[in-house]
Protein backbone atom coordinates (compact mmCIF):
# COMPACT_ATOMS: atom_id res chain seq x y z
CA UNK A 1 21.65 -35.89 60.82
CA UNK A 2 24.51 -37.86 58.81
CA UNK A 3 25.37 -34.13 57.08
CA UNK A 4 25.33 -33.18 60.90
CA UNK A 5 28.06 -35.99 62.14
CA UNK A 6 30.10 -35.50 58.98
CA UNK A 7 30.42 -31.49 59.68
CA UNK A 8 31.20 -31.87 63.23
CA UNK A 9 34.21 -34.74 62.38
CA UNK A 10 35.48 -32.09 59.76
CA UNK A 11 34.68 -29.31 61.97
CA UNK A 12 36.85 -30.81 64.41
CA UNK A 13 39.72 -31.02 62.58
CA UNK A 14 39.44 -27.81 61.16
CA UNK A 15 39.10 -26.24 64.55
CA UNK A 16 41.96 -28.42 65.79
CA UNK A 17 44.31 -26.63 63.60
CA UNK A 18 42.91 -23.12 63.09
CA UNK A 19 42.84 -22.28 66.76
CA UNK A 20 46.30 -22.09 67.68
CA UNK A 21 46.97 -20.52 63.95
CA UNK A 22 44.90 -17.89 64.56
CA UNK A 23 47.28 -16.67 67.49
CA UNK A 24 50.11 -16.95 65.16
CA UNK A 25 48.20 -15.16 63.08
CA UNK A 26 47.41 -12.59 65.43
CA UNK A 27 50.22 -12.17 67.50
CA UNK A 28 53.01 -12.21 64.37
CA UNK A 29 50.63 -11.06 61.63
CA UNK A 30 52.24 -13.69 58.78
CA UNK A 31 51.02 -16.73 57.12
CA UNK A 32 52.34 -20.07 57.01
CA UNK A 33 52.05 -21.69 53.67
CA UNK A 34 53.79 -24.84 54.57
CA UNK A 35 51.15 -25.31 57.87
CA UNK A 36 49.33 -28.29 55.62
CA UNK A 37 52.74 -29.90 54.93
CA UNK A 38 53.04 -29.61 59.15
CA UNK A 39 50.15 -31.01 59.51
CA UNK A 40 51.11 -34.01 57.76
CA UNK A 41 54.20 -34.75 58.71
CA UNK A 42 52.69 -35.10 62.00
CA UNK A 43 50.18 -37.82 60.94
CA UNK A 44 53.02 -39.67 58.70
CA UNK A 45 55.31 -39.71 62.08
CA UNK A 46 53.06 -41.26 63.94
CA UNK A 47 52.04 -43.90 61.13
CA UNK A 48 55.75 -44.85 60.65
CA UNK A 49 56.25 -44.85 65.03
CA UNK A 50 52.79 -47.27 65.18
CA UNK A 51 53.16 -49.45 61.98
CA UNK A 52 56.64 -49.58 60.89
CA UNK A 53 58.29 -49.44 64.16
CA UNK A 54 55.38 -51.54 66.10
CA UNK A 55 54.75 -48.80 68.99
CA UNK A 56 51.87 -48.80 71.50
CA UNK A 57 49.44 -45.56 69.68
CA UNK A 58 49.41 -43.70 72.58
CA UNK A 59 53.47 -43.71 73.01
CA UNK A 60 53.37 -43.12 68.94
CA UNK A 61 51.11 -40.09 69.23
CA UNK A 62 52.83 -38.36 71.75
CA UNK A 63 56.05 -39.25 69.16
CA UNK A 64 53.98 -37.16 66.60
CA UNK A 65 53.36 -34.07 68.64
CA UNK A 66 56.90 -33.49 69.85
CA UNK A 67 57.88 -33.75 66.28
CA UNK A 68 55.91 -31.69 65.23
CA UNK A 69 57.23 -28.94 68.15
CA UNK A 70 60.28 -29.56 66.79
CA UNK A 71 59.64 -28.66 63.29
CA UNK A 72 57.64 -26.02 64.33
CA UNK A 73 60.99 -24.51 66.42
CA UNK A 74 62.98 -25.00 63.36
CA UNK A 75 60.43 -23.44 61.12
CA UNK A 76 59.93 -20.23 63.30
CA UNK A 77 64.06 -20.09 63.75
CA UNK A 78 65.11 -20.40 60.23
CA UNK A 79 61.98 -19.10 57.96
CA UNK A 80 60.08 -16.91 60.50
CA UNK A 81 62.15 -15.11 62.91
CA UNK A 82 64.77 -13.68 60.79
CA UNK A 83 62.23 -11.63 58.16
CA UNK A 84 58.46 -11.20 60.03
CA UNK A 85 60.30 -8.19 62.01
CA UNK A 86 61.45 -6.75 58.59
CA UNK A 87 58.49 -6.96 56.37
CA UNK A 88 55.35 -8.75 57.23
CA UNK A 89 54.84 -10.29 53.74
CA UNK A 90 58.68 -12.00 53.84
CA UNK A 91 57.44 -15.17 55.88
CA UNK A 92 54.60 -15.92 53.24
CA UNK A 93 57.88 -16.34 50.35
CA UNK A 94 60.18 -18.10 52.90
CA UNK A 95 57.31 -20.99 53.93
CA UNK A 96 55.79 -21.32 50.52
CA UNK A 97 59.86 -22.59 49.76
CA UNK A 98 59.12 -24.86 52.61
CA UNK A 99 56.04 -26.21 52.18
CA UNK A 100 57.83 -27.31 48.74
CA UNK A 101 60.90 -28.74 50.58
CA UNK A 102 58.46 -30.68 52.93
CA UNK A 103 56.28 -31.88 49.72
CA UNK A 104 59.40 -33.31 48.26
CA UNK A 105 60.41 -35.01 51.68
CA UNK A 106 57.00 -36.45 51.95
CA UNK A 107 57.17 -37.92 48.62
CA UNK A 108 60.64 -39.40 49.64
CA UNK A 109 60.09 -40.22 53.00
CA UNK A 110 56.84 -41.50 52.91
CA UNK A 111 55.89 -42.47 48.73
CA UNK A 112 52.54 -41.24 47.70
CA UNK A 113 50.25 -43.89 48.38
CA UNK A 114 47.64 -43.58 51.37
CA UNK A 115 48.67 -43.85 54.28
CA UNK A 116 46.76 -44.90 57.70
CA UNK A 117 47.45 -44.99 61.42
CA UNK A 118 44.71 -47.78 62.34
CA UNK A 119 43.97 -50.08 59.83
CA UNK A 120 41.22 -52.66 59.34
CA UNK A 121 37.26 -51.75 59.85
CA UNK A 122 35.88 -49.24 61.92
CA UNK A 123 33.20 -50.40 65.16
CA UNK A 124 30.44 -48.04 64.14
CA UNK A 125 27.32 -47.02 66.08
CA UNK A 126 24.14 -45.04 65.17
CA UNK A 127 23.51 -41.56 67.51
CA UNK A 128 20.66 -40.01 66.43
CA UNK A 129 20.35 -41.64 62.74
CA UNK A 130 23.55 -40.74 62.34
CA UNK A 131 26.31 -43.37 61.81
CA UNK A 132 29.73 -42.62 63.38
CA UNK A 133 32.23 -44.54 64.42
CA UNK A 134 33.84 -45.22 68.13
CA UNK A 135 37.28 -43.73 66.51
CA UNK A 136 35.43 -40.49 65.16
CA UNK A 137 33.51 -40.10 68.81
CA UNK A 138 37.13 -40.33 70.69
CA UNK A 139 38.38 -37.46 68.42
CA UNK A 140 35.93 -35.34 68.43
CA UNK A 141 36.27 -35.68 72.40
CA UNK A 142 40.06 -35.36 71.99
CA UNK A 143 39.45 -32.01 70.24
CA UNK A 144 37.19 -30.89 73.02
CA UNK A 145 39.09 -31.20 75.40
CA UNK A 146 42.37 -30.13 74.01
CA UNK A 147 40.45 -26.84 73.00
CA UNK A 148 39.12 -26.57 76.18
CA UNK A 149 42.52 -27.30 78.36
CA UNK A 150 44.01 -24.37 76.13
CA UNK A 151 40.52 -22.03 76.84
CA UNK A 152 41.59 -22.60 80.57
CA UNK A 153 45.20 -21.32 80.05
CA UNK A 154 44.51 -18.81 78.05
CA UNK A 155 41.63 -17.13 80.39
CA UNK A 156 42.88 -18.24 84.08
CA UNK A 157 46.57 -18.43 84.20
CA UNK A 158 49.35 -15.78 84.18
CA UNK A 159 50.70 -17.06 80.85
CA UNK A 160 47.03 -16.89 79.32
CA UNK A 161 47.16 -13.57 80.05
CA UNK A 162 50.17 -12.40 78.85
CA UNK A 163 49.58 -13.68 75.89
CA UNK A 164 46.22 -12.07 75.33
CA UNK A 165 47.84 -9.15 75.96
CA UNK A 166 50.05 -9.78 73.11
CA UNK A 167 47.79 -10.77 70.23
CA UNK A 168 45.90 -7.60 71.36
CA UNK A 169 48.76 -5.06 71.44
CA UNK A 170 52.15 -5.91 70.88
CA UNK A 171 53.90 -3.11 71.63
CA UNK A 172 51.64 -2.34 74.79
CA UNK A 173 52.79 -5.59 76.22
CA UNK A 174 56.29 -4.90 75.62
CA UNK A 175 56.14 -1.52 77.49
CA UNK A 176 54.56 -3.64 80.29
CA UNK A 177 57.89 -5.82 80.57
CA UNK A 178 56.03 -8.53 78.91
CA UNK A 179 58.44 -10.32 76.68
CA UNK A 180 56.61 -10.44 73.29
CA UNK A 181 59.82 -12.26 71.50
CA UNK A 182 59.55 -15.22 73.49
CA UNK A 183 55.87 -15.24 73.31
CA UNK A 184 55.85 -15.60 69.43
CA UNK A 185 58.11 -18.35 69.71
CA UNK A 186 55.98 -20.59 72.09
CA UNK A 187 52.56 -19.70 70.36
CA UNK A 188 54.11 -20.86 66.91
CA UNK A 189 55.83 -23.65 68.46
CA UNK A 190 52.01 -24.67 69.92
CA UNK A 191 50.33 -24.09 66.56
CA UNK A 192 52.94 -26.73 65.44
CA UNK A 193 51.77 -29.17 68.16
CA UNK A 194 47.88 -28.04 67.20
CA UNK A 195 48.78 -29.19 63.41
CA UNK A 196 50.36 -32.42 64.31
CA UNK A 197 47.60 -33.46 66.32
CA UNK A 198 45.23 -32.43 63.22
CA UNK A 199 47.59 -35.20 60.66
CA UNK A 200 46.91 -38.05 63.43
CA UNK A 201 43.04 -36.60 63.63
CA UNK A 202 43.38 -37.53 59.70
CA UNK A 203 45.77 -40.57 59.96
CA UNK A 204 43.25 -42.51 62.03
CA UNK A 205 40.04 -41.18 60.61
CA UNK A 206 41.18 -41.26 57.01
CA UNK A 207 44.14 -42.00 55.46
CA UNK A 208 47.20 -39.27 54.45
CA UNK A 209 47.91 -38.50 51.37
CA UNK A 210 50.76 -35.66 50.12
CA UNK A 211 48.02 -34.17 47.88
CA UNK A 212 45.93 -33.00 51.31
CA UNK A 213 48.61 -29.83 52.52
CA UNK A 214 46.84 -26.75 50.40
CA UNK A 215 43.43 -27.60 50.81
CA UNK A 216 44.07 -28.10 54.72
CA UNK A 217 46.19 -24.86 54.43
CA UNK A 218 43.49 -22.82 52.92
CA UNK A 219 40.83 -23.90 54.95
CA UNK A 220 42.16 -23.08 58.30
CA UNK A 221 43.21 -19.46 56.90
CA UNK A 222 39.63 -19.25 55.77
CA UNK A 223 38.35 -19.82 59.05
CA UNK A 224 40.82 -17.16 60.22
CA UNK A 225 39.82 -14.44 58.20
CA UNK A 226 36.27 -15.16 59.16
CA UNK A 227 36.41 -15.07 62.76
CA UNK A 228 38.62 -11.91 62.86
CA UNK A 229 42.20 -11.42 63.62
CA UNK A 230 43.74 -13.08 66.83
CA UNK A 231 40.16 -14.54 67.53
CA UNK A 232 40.92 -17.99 68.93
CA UNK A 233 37.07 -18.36 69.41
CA UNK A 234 36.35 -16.74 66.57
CA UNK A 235 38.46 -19.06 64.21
CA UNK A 236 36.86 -22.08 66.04
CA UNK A 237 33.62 -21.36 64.97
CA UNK A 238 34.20 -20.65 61.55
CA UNK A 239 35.84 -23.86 61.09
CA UNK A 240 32.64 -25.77 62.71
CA UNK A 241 30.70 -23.01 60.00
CA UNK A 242 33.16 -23.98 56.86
CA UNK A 243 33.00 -27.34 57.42
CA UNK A 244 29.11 -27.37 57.71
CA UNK A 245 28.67 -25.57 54.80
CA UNK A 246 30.80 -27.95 53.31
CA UNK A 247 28.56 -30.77 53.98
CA UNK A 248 25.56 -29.07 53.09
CA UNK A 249 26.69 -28.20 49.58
CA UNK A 250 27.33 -31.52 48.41
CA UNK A 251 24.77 -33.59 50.09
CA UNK A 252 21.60 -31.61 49.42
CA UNK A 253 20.59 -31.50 45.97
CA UNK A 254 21.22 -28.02 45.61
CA UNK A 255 20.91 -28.18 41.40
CA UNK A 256 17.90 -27.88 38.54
CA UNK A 257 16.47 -31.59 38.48
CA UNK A 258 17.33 -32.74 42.15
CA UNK A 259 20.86 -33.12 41.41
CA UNK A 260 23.86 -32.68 43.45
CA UNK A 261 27.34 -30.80 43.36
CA UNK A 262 29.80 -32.79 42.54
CA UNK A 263 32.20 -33.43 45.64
CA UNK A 264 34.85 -32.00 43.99
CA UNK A 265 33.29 -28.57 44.51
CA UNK A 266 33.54 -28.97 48.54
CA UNK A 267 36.71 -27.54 49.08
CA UNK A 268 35.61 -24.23 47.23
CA UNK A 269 33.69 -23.28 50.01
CA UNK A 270 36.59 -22.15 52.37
CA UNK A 271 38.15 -20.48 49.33
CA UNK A 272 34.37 -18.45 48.75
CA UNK A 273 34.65 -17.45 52.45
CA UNK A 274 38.16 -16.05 51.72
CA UNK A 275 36.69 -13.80 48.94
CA UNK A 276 33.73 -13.06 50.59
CA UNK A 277 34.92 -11.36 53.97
CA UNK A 278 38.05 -9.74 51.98
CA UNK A 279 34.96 -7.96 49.92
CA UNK A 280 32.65 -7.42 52.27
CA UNK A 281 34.13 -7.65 56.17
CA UNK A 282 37.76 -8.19 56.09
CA UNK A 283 37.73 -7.55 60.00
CA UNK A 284 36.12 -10.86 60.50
CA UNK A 285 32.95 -11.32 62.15
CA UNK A 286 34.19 -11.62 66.03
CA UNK A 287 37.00 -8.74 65.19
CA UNK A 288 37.53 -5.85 68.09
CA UNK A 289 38.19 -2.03 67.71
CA UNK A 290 41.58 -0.81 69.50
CA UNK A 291 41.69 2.63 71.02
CA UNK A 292 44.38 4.74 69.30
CA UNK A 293 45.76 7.31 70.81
């Protein structure tokens, strides 16, 4: 049951962030290499609003999230927008030179010790035989219903619509007056938003450090590829899958003699799933056929 709790805490952060990358993903067709280093800089925002500058949390979270719009604007503007439209592969050169720029502002910025957003013990209850704390219980209910807020938009409003219609067929939903330009720019702007909530998921249920960007970056691709294309459900699971996997691995004794995988070996798992459905279903497991003419 503790394997359990620990997969759906990870889970949750790992859906947090690869939902609204998997539009980007779907709707644009690029990667961003420097989404880790996005991810943090939201969590390290809202660490220097709350305990250097003394703000309320709440007030200091909603600091991080509009910060993290804001570098999501600038990142689409200046290292998206001008080559995704030429070659597909351009974006993955342009943010790889950013995610480097942001490492080195990190290490400026913030120095590389740990950093986190709520210090001092955790208040910890048992569910189940599984110990998890009240902090852990309010994100994972945070992620819910964020996830659940953008399920609503997505499938009941207008602007849901439109952009279904975009990760599905760009160029359909242009000839339909739909105004796929702007589109992009709001979905990436939202995955921004997505990943700064995912550094204050981390801030106040770990602690930040400028060594966690790749591994955050390769496990939310990896739960991409898995679910398929576009697949904002399909990503969501995956992550809940990766991340239970995860767990699994390195707390059953899975070696000759009852012994276990060293943890160090967990964050392999996301990059087997990469190699695996590249080899063997590169559509993704939730992927859809389009009708060609």
């Amino acid at each position: 049951m503790q394997l359990l709790a620990n997969a759906l805490i990870a889970g949750s952060l790992a859906a947090l962030i690869a939902g609204g990358l998997s539009l980007v993903y779907g709707t644009l067709g690029v990667f961003n290499m420097a989404l880790g280093q996005m991810v943090l800089f939201g969590g390290y925002v809202t660490w220097f609003l709350h305990i250097q500058m003394e703000i309320p949390l709440l007030v200091s979270i909603f600091g991080g999230a509009i910060f993290g719009a804001l570098l999501s604007w600038f990142t689409f503007e200046v290292f998206i927008n001008p080559f995704y439209k030429r070659h597909r592969f351009l974006p993955l050169v342009t943010t790889i030179a950013l995610s480097m720029i942001l490492d080195g502002l990190i290490l400026i910025i913030f120095k590389s010790s740990p950093k986190m957003i709520l210090k001092g013990l955790k208040n910890t209850v048992e569910i189940f035989g599984a110990t998890i704390s009240i902090e852990q219980i309010a994100l994972i209910a945070f992620t819910v219903l964020i996830l659940c807020s953008f399920a609503y938009v997505l499938h009941s409003t207008s602007i849901g619509r439109k952009i279904r219609a975009v990760v599905q067929h760009p160029q359909a939903a242009m000839s339909l007056g739909i105004r796929s330009p702007q589109l992009h720019r709001l979905i990436f702007i939202f995955s921004g938003v997505l990943a700064s909530f995912g550094g204050i998921f981390i801030g106040i249920d770990q602690s930040l450090s400028p060594v966690l960007g790749f591994p955050i970056t390769i496990k939310a691709y990896a739960a991409i590829i898995a679910g398929g294309r576009g697949h904002f459900w399909g990503a969501i699971i995956c992550a809940y899958l990766i991340a239970l996997i995860e767990q699994l691995v390195v707390g059953i004794p899975l070696l000759p003699g009852g012994n276990y995988i060293p943890a160090g070996y967990q964050h392999s798992v996301a990059l087997f799933f990469i190699i695996v459905f590249l080899i063997f279903k590169p559509t993704g497991l939730f992927c859809s056929r389009l009708r060609t003419a």
